[in-house]
C-alpha atoms as a PDB file:
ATOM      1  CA  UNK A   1     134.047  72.064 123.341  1.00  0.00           C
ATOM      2  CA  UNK A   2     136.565  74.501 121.878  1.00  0.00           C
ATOM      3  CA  UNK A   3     133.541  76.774 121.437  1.00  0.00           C
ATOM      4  CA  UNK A   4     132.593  76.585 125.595  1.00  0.00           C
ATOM      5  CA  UNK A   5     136.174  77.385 126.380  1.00  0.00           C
ATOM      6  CA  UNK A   6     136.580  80.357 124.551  1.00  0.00           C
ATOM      7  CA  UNK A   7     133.300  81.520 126.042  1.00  0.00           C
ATOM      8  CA  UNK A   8     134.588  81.223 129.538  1.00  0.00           C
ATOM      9  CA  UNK A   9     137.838  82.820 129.203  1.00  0.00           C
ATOM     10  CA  UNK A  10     136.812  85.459 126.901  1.00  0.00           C
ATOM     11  CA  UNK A  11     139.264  84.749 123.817  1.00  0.00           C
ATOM     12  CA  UNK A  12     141.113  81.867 123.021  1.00  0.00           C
ATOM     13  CA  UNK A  13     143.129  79.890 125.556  1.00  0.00           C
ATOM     14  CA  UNK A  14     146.426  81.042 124.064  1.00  0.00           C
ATOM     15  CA  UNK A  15     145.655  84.555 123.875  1.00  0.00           C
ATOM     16  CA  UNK A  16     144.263  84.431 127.522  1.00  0.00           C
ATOM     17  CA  UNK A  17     147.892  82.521 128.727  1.00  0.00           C
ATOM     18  CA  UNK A  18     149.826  85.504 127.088  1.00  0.00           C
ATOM     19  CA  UNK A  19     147.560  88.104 128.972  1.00  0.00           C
ATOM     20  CA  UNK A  20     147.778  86.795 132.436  1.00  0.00           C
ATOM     21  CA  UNK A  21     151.562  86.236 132.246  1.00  0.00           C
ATOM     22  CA  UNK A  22     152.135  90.044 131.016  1.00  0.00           C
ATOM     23  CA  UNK A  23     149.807  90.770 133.419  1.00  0.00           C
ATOM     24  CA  UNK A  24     151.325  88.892 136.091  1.00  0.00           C
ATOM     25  CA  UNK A  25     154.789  90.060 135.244  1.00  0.00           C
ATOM     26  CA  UNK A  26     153.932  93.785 136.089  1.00  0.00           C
ATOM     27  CA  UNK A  27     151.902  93.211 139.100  1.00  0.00           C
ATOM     28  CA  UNK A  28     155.151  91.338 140.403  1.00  0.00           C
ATOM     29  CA  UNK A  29     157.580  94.439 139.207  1.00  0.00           C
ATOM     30  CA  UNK A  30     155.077  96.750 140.690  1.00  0.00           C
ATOM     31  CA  UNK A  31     155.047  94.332 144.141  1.00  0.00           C
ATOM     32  CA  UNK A  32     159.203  94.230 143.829  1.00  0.00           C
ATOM     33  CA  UNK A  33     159.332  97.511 143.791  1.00  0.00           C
ATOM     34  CA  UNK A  34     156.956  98.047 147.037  1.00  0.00           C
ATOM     35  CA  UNK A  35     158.642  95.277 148.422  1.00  0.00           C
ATOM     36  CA  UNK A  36     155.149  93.606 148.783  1.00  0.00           C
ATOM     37  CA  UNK A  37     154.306  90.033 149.089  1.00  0.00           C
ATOM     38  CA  UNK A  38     151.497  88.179 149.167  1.00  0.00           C
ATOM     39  CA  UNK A  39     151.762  87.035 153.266  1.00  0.00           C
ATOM     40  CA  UNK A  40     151.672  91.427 153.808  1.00  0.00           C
ATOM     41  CA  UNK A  41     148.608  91.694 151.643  1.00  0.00           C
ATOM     42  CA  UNK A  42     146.797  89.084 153.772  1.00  0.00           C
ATOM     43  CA  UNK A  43     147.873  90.296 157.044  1.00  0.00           C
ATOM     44  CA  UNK A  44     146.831  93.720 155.966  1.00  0.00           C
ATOM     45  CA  UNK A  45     143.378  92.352 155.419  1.00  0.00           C
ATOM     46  CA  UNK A  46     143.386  90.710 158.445  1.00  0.00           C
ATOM     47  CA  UNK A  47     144.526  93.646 160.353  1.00  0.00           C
ATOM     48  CA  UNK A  48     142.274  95.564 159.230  1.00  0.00           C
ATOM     49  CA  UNK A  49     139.402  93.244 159.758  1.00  0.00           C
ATOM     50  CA  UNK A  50     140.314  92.728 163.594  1.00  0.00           C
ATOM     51  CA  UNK A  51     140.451  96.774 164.032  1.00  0.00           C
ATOM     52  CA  UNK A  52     137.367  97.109 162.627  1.00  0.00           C
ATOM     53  CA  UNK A  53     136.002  94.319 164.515  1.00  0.00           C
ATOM     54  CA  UNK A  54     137.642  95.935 167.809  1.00  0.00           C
ATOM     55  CA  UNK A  55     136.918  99.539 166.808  1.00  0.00           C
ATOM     56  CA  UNK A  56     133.013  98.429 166.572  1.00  0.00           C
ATOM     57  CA  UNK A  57     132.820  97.012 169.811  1.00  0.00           C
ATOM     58  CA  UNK A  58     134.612  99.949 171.398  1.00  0.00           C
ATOM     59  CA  UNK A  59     131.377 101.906 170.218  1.00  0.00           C
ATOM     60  CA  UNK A  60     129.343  99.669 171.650  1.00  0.00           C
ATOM     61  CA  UNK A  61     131.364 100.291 174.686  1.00  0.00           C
ATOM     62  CA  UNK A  62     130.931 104.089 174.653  1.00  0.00           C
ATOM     63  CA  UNK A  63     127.023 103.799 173.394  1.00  0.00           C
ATOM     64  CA  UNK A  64     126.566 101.701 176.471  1.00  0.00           C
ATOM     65  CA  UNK A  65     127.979 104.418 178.677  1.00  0.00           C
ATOM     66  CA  UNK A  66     126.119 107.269 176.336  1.00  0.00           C
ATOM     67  CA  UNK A  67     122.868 104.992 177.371  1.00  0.00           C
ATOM     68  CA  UNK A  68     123.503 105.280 181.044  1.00  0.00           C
ATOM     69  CA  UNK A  69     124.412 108.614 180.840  1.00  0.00           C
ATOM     70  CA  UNK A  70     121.483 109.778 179.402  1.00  0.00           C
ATOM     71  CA  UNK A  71     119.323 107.137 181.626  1.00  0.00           C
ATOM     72  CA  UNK A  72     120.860 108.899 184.711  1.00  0.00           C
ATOM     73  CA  UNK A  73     118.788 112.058 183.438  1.00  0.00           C
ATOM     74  CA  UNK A  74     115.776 110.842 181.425  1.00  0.00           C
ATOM     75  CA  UNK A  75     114.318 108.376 183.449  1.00  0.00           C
ATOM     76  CA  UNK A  76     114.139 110.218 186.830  1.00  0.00           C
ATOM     77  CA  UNK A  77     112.809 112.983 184.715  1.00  0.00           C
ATOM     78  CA  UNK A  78     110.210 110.760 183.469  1.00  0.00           C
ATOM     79  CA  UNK A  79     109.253 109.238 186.343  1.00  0.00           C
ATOM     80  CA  UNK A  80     108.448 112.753 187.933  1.00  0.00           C
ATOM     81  CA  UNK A  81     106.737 113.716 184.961  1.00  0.00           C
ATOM     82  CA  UNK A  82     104.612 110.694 185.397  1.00  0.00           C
ATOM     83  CA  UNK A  83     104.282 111.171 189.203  1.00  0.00           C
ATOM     84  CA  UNK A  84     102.919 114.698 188.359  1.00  0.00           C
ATOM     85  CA  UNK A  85     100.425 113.591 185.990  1.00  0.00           C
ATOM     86  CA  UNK A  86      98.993 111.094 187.480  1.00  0.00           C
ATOM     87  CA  UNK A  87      97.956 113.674 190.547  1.00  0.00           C
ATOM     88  CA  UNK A  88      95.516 115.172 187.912  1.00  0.00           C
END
């Protein structure tokens, strides 16, 4: 069993311990200093989710105007194109 363990964590369970608590100790300096925590890094993910979930539809806004822009040209165009060819 000792044997599975070690395979999961990568070394032994000791040596793993020691590693996440140096570990953890300079990600928390590093956070002190920022003055970070933990609440700011989700609502920074969050944030940024909603922007780009408002951002996208925003350009589905302005490709639906692009669209009937463009239809305000092309399609009378086509239709006289078609009216013209179908004289022939």
């Amino acid at each position: 069993m000792s044997d599975g363990i070690n395979k999961f964590l990568g070394d032994s369970p000791l040596r793993v311990l020691v590693k996440l608590v140096v570990v953890s100790i300079l990600v928390g300096f590093v956070m002190t200093v920022f003055d970070w925590y933990p609440a700011d890094i989700l609502y920074a993910i969050r944030n940024f989710l909603l922007d780009i979930w408002h951002k996208g539809f925003a350009a589905l806004g302005r490709v639906g105007d692009y669209l009937l822009l463009g239809a305000a040209v092309v399609i009378p165009v086509f239709l006289i194109l078609r009216l013209l060819s179908y004289r022939r």
